[in-house]
Protein backbone atom coordinates (compact mmCIF):
# COMPACT_ATOMS: atom_id res chain seq x y z
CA UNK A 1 62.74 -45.33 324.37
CA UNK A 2 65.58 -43.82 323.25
CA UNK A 3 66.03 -39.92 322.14
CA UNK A 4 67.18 -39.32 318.61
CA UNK A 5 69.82 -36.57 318.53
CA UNK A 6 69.62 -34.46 315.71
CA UNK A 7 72.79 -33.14 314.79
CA UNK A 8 73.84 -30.67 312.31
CA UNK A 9 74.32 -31.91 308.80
CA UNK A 10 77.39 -30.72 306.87
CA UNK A 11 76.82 -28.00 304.70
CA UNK A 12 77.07 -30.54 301.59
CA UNK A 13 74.37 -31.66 303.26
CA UNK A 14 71.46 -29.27 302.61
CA UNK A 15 68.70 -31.92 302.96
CA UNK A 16 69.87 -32.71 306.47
CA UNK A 17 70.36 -29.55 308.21
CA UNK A 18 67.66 -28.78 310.98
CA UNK A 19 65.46 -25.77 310.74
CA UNK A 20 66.00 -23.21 313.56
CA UNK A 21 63.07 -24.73 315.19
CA UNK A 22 64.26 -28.17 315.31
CA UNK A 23 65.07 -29.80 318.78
CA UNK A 24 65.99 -33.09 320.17
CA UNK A 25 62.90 -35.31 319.76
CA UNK A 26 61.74 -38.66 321.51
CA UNK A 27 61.83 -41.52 319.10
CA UNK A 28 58.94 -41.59 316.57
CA UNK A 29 56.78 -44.56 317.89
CA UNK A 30 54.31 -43.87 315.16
CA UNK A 31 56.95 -45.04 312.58
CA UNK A 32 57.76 -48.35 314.85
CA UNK A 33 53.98 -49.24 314.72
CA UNK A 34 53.49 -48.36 311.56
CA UNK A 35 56.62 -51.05 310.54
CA UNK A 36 55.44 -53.44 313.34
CA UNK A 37 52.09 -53.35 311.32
CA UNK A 38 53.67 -54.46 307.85
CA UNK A 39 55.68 -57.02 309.86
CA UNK A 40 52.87 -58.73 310.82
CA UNK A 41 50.68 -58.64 308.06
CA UNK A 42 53.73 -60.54 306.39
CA UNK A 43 54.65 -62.91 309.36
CA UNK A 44 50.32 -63.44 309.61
CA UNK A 45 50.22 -65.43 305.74
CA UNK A 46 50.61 -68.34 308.40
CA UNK A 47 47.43 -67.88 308.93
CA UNK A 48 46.91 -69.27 305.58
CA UNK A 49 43.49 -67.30 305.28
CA UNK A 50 42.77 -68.48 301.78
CA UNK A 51 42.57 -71.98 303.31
CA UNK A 52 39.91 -70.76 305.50
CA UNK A 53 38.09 -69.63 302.78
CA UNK A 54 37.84 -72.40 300.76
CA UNK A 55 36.37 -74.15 303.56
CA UNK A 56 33.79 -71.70 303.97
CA UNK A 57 32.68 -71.01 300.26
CA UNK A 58 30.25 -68.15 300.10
CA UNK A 59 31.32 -66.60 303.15
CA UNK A 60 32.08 -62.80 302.63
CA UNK A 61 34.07 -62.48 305.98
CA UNK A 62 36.29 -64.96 305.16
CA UNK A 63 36.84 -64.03 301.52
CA UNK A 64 37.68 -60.83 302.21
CA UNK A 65 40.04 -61.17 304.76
CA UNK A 66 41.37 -63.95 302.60
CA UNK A 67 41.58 -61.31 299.45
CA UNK A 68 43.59 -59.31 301.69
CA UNK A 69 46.23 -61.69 302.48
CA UNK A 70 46.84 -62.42 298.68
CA UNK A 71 48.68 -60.20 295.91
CA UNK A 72 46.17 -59.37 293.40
CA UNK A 73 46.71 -61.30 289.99
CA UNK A 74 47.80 -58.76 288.25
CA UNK A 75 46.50 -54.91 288.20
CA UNK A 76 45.01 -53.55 291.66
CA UNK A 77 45.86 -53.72 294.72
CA UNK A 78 45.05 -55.72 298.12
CA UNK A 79 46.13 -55.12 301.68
CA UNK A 80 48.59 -57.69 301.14
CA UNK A 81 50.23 -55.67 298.37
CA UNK A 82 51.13 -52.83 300.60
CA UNK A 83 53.42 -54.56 302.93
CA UNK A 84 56.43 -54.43 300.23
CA UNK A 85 55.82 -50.69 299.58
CA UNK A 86 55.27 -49.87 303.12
CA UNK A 87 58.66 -52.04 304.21
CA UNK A 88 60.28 -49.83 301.15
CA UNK A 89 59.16 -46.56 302.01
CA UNK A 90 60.06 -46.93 306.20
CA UNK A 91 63.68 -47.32 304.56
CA UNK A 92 63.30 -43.94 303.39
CA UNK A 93 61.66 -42.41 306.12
CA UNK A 94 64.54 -43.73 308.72
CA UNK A 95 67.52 -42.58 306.56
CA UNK A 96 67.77 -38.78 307.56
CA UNK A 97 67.23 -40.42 311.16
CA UNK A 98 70.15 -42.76 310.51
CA UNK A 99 72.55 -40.50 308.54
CA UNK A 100 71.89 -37.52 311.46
CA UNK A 101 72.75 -39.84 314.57
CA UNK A 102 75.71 -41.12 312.30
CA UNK A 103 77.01 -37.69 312.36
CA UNK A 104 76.43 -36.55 315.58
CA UNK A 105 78.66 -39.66 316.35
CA UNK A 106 81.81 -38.62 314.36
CA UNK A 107 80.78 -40.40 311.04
CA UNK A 108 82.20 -39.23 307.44
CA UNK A 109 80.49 -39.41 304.37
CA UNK A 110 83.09 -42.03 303.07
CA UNK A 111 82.73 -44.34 306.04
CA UNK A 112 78.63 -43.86 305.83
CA UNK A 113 78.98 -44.61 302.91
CA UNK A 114 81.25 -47.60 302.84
CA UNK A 115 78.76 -48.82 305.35
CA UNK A 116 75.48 -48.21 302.90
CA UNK A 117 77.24 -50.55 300.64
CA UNK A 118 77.85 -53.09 303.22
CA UNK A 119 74.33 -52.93 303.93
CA UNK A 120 73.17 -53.38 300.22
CA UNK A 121 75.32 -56.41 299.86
CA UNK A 122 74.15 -57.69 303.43
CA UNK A 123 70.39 -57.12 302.30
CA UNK A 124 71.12 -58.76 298.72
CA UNK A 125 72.76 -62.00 300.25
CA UNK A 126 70.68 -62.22 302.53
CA UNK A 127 67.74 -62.18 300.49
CA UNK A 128 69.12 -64.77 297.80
CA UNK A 129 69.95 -67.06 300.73
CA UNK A 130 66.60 -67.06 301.99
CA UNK A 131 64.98 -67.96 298.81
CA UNK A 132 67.72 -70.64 298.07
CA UNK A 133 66.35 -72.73 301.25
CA UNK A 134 64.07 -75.38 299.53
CA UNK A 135 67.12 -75.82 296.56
CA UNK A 136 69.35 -78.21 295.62
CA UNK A 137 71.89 -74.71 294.91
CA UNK A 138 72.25 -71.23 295.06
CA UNK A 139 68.64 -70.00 293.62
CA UNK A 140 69.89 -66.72 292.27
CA UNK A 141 67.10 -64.19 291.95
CA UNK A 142 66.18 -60.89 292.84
CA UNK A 143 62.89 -59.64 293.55
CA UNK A 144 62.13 -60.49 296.50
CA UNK A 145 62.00 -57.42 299.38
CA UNK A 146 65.61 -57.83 300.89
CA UNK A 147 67.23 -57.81 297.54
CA UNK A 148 65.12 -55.03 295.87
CA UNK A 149 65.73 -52.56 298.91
CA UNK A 150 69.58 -54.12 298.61
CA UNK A 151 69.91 -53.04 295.22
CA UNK A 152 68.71 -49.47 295.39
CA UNK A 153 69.67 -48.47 299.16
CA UNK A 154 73.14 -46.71 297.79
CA UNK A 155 71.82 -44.87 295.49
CA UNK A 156 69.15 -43.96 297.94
CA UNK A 157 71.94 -43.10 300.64
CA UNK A 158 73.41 -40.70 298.21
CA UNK A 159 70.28 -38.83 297.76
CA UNK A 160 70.05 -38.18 301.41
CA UNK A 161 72.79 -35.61 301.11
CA UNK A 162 70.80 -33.86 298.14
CA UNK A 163 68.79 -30.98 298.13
CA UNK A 164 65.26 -31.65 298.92
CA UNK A 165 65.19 -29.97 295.02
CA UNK A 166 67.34 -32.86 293.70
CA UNK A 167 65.59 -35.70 295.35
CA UNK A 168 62.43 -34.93 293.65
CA UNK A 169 64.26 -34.76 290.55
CA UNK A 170 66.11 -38.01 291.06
CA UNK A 171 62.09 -39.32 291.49
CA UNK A 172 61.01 -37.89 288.14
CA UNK A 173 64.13 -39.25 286.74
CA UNK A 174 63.80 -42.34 287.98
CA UNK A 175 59.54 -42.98 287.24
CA UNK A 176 59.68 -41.60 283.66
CA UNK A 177 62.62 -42.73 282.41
CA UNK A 178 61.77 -46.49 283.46
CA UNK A 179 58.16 -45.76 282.01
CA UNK A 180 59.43 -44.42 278.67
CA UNK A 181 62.09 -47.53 278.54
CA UNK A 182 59.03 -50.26 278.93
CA UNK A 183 56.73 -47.99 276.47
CA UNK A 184 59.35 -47.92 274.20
CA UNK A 185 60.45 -51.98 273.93
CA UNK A 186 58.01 -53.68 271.56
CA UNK A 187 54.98 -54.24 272.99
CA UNK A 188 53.30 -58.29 272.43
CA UNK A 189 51.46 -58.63 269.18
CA UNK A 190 48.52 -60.70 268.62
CA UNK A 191 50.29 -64.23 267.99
CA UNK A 192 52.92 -64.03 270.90
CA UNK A 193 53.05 -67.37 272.73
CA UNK A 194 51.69 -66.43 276.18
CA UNK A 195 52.17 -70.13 277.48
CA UNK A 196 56.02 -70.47 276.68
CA UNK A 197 56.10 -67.95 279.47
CA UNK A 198 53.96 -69.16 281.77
CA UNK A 199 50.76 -67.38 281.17
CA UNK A 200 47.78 -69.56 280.10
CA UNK A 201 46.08 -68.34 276.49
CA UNK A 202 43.21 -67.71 278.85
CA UNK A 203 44.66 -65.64 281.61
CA UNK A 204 41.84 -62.76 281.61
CA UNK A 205 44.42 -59.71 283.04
CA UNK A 206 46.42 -58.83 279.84
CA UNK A 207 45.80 -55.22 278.31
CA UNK A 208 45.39 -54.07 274.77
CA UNK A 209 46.54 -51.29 273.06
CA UNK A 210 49.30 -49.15 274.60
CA UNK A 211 49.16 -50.57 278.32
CA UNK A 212 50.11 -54.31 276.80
CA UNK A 213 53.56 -53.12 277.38
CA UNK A 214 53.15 -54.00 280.57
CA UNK A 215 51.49 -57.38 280.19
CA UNK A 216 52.40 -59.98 282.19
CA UNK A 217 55.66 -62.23 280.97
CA UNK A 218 55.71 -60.08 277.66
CA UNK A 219 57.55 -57.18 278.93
CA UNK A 220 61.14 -55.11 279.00
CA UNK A 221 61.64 -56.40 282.37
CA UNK A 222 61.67 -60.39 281.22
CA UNK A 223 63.54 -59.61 278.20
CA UNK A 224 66.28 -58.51 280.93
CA UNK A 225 66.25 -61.40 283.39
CA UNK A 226 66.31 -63.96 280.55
CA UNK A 227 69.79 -62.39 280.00
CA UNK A 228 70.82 -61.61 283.06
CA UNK A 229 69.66 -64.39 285.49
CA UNK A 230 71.00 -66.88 283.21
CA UNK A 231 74.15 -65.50 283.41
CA UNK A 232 74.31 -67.54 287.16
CA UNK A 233 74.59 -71.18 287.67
CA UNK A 234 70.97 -72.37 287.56
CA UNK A 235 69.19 -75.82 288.10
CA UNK A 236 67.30 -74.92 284.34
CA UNK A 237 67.33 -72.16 282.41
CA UNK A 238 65.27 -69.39 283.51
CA UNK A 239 62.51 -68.47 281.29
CA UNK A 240 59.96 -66.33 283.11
CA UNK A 241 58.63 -65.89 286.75
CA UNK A 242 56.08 -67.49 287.51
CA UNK A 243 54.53 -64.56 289.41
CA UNK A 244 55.79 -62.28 287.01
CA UNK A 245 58.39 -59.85 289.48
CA UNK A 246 61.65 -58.81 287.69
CA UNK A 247 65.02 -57.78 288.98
CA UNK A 248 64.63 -54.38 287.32
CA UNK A 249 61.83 -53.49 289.12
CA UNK A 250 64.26 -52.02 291.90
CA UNK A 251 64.38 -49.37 290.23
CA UNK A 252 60.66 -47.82 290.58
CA UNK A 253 61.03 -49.59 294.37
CA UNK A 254 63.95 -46.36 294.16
CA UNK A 255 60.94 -44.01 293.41
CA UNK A 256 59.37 -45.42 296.76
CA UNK A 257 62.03 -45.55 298.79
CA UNK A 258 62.45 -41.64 297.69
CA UNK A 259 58.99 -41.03 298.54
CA UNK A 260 59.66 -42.53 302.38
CA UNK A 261 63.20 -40.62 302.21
CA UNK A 262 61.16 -37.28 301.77
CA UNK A 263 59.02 -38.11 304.75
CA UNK A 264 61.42 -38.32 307.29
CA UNK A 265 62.76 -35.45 305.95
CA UNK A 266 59.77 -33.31 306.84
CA UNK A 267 59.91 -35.43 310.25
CA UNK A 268 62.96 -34.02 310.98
CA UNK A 269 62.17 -30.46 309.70
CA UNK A 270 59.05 -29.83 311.66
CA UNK A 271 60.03 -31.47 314.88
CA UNK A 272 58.06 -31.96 317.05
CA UNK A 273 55.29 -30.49 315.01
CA UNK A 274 53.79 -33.49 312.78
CA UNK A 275 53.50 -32.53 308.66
CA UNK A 276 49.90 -34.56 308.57
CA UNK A 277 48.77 -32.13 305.85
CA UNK A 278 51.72 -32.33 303.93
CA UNK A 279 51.40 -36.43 304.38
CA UNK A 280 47.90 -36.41 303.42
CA UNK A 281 48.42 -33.76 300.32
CA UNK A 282 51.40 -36.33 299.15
CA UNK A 283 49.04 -39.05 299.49
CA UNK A 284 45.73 -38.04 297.87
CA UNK A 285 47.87 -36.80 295.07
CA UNK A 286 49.74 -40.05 294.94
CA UNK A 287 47.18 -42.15 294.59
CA UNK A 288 45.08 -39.91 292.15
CA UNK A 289 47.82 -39.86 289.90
CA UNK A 290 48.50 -44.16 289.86
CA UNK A 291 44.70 -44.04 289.22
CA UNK A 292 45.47 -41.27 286.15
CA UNK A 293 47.79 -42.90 284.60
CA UNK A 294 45.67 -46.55 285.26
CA UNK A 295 42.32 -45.85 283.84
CA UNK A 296 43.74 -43.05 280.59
CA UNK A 297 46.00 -46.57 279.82
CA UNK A 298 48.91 -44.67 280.42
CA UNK A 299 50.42 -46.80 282.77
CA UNK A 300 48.46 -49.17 284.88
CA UNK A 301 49.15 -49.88 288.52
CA UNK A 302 50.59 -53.21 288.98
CA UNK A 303 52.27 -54.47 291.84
CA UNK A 304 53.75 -57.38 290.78
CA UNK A 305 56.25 -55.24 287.84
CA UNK A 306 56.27 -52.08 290.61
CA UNK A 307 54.99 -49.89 287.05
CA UNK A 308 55.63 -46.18 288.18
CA UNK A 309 51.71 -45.77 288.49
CA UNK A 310 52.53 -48.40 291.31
CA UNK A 311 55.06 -46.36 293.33
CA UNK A 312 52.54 -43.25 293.15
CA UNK A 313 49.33 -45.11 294.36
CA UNK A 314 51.43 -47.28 296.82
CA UNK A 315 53.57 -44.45 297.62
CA UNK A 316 50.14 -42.07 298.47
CA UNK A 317 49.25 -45.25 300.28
CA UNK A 318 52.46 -45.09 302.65
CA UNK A 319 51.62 -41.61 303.43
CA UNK A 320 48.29 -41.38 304.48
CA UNK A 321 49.21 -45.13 306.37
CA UNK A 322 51.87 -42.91 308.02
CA UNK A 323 49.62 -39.83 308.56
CA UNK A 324 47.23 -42.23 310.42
CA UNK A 325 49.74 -43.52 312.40
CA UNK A 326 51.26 -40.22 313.38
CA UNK A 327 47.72 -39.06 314.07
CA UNK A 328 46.74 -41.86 316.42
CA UNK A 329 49.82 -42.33 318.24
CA UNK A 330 51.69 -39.24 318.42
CA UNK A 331 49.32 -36.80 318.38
CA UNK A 332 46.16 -37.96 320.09
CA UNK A 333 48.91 -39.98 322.83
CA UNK A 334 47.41 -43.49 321.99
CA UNK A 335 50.12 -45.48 322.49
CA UNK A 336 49.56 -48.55 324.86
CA UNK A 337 47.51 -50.41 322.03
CA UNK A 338 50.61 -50.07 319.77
CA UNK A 339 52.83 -52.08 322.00
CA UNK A 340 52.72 -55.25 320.48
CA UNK A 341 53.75 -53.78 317.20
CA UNK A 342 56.11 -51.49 317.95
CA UNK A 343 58.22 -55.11 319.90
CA UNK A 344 58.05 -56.23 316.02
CA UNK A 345 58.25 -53.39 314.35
CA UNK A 346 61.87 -52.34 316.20
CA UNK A 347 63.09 -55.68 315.65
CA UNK A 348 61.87 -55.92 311.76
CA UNK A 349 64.91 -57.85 310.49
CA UNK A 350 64.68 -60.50 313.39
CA UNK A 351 60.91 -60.68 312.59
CA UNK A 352 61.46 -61.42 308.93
CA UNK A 353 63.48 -64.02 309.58
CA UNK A 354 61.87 -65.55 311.93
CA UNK A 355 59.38 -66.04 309.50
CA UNK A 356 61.15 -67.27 306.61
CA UNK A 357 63.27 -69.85 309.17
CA UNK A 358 60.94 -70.93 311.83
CA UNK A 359 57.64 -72.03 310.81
CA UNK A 360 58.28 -75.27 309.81
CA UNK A 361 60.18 -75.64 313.24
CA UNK A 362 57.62 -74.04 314.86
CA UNK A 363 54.77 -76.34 313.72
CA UNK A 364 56.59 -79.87 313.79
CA UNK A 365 56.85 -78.57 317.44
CA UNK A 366 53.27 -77.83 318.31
CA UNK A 367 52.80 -81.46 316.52
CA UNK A 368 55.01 -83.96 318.40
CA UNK A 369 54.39 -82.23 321.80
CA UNK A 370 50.74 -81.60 320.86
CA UNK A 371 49.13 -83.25 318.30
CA UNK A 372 46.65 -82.07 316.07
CA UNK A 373 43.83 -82.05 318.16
CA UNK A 374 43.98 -78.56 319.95
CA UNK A 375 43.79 -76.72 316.73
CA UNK A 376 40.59 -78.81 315.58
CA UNK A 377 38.57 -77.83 318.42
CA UNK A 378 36.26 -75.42 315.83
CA UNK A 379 36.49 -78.03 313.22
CA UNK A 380 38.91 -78.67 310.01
CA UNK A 381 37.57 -75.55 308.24
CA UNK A 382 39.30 -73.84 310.78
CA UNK A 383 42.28 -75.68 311.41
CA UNK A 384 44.82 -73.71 309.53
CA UNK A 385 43.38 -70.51 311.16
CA UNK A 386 44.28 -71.97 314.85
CA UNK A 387 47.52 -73.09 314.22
CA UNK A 388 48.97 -69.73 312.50
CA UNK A 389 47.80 -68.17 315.16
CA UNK A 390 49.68 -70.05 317.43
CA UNK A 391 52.51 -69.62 315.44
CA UNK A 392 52.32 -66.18 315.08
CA UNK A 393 51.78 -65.78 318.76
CA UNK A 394 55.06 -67.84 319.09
CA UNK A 395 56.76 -65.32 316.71
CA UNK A 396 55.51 -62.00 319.18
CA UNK A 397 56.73 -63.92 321.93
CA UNK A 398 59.92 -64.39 320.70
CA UNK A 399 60.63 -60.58 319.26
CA UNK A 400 59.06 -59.65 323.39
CA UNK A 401 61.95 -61.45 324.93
CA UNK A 402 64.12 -59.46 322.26
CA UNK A 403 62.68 -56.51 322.94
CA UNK A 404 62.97 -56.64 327.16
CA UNK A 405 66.97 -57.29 326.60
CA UNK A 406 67.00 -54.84 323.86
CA UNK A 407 68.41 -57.11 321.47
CA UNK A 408 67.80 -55.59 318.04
CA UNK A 409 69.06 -57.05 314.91
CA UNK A 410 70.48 -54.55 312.58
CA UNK A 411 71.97 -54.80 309.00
């Protein structure tokens, strides 16, 4: 692997400048696995787990591993719901990494910078492209990963020359005034029509009282999509998500992205001792507070509108995920096990399109040279299980022959 140089930061650079005690470090494998791990758990909805479960009604192994591989309706959280967060918050954490090696190589703040914009319009293309795949036209939208991280990454890139002091005000900033903006737009009353949006009269996960601002479909965030995605060419209309995500919710994504910004911070600061009480303070107190804010009806944690109660529990999340993972690997030398993710999770672009762009390939493949039976060998209920696993295996194996000719996509 290769070193990571870290080279003194400008001195309008006070968040980047290494403590007297900093050194040249080996590359943080714990962060790979830890990205590998998200990776996966996106690229492994092939294994269409909920399929499983139907098939196997009653069964609590397969309904909770099938739980876990779906976003929660609305409020709470699944394993599923972290990867998103956790993709969000690695941005963060491999910034002062990025900015640092950019320097030690010559870089200016205006070409860095010129670049960070590159790579927000790169991430928000990208992202509309990939969700325009089963249209007849451009499908403009933007909440999917690529295109939230897109959005906020400048803004993000500018923090990492601030003061440790003004990135935790830019996170204040940023949770509680999109919190006071959705508490103060009217909240639903008790005749709004629920099914012109797409939610059935029914639907058992709206709140009352204050947290109904952030009811699903009803919210600050539609009222801004139904003006601004209709300002591009569309097939129809747009009238709501059927999921419920927004474009604006970029903004809280900021407050994680901050969060992962202010870890590799304290990576780079402490080298080569690990913070793990520092990440595990940051994430006990991150997820205490989502939970606060949830149950006083403050603000409740949902994933699907990124509410700021979100980016603190998922944010606390990311930390003690990261903690772990610096635990395991770095610190207790564990490392062979974490091979296989660490071949994703240094190739995470290649990996997430690989799984946007190849299934389909990939299983018309294992079906004309195949057939069907192979993958019916433990029955139908199973079926779906076999073949995304084969898939998935077919997914490792290409990001493996990446990996041995170091062939990394980058944005």
């Amino acid at each position: 692997m290769e070193n990571v140089v870290l080279a003194e930061a400008p001195k309008t650079s006070p968040s980047l400048e290494p403590s007297p005690k900093q050194q040249a470090t080996a590359r943080n494998i714990a962060v790979d696995a830890y990205r590998g791990l998200v990776m996966i758990l996106m690229m492994a909805e092939v294994l269409r787990l909920a399929h499983v479960s139907r098939a196997f009604p009653g069964n609590w192994f397969w309904g909770v591993l099938a739980y876990n591989q779906t976003h929660v309706e609305w409020a709470g959280c699944s394993l599923h719901d972290l990867i998103q967060p956790s993709f969000s918050f690695l941005v963060g954490v491999a910034l002062p990494y990025s900015i640092a090696g950019r320097i030690r190589k010559g870089g200016t703040f205006g070409r860095m910078f010129v670049h960070a914009l590159w790579r927000s319009l790169v991430l928000v293309a990208l992202g509309i492209f990939l969700r325009s795949i089963q249209s007849t036209q451009t499908y403009f939208t933007f909440e999917d990963t690529l295109t939230q991280i897109g959005l906020g990454y400048p803004f993000l890139f500018l923090l990492g020359f601030r003061s440790p002091r003004w990135q935790w005000i830019a996170f204040s900033l940023v949770l509680f005034g999109y919190w006071l903006a959705w508490a103060l737009y009217p909240a639903p009353g008790p005749h709004f029509d629920y099914p012109a949006v797409g939610v059935p009269l029914n639907w058992s996960h709206n709140f009352s009282g204050f947290a109904a601002h952030w009811n699903k479909n009803s919210n600050l965030g539609l009222a801004f999509d139904q003006w601004f995605l209709n300002l591009f060419p569309r097939v129809r209309p747009f009238v709501a998500n059927d999921g419920g995500y927004l474009t604006l919710s970029f903004i809280p994504t900021l407050g994680t992205m901050i969060l992962g910004l202010v870890a590799g911070r304290w990576l780079r600061q402490y080298a080569p001792v690990l913070p793990l009480k520092r990440f595990l303070v940051a994430g006990f107190i991150g997820i205490a507070s989502g939970l606060l804010l949830h149950f006083t009806g403050i603000c409740p944690v949902v994933k699907r509108i990124w509410t700021p109660s979100w980016t603190l529990f998922s944010g606390g999340a990311c930390f003690l995920l990261l903690a772990a993972f610096c635990w395991l690997i770095e610190v207790r030398q564990h490392r062979k096990w974490a091979f296989p993710l660490v071949v994703v999770g240094m190739n995470s672009i290649a990996a997430y399109l690989m799984a946007h762009l190849f299934e389909d390939f990939i299983i018309s493949s294992f079906r004309i040279h195949l057939g069907d039976r192979p993958f019916q060998i433990l029955g139908p209920g199973l079926y779906s299980l076999l073949l995304g696993s084969a898939v998935l295996f077919t997914y490792w194996l290409m990001l493996l022959w990446m990996y041995r000719r170091k062939l990394f996509l980058k944005v």
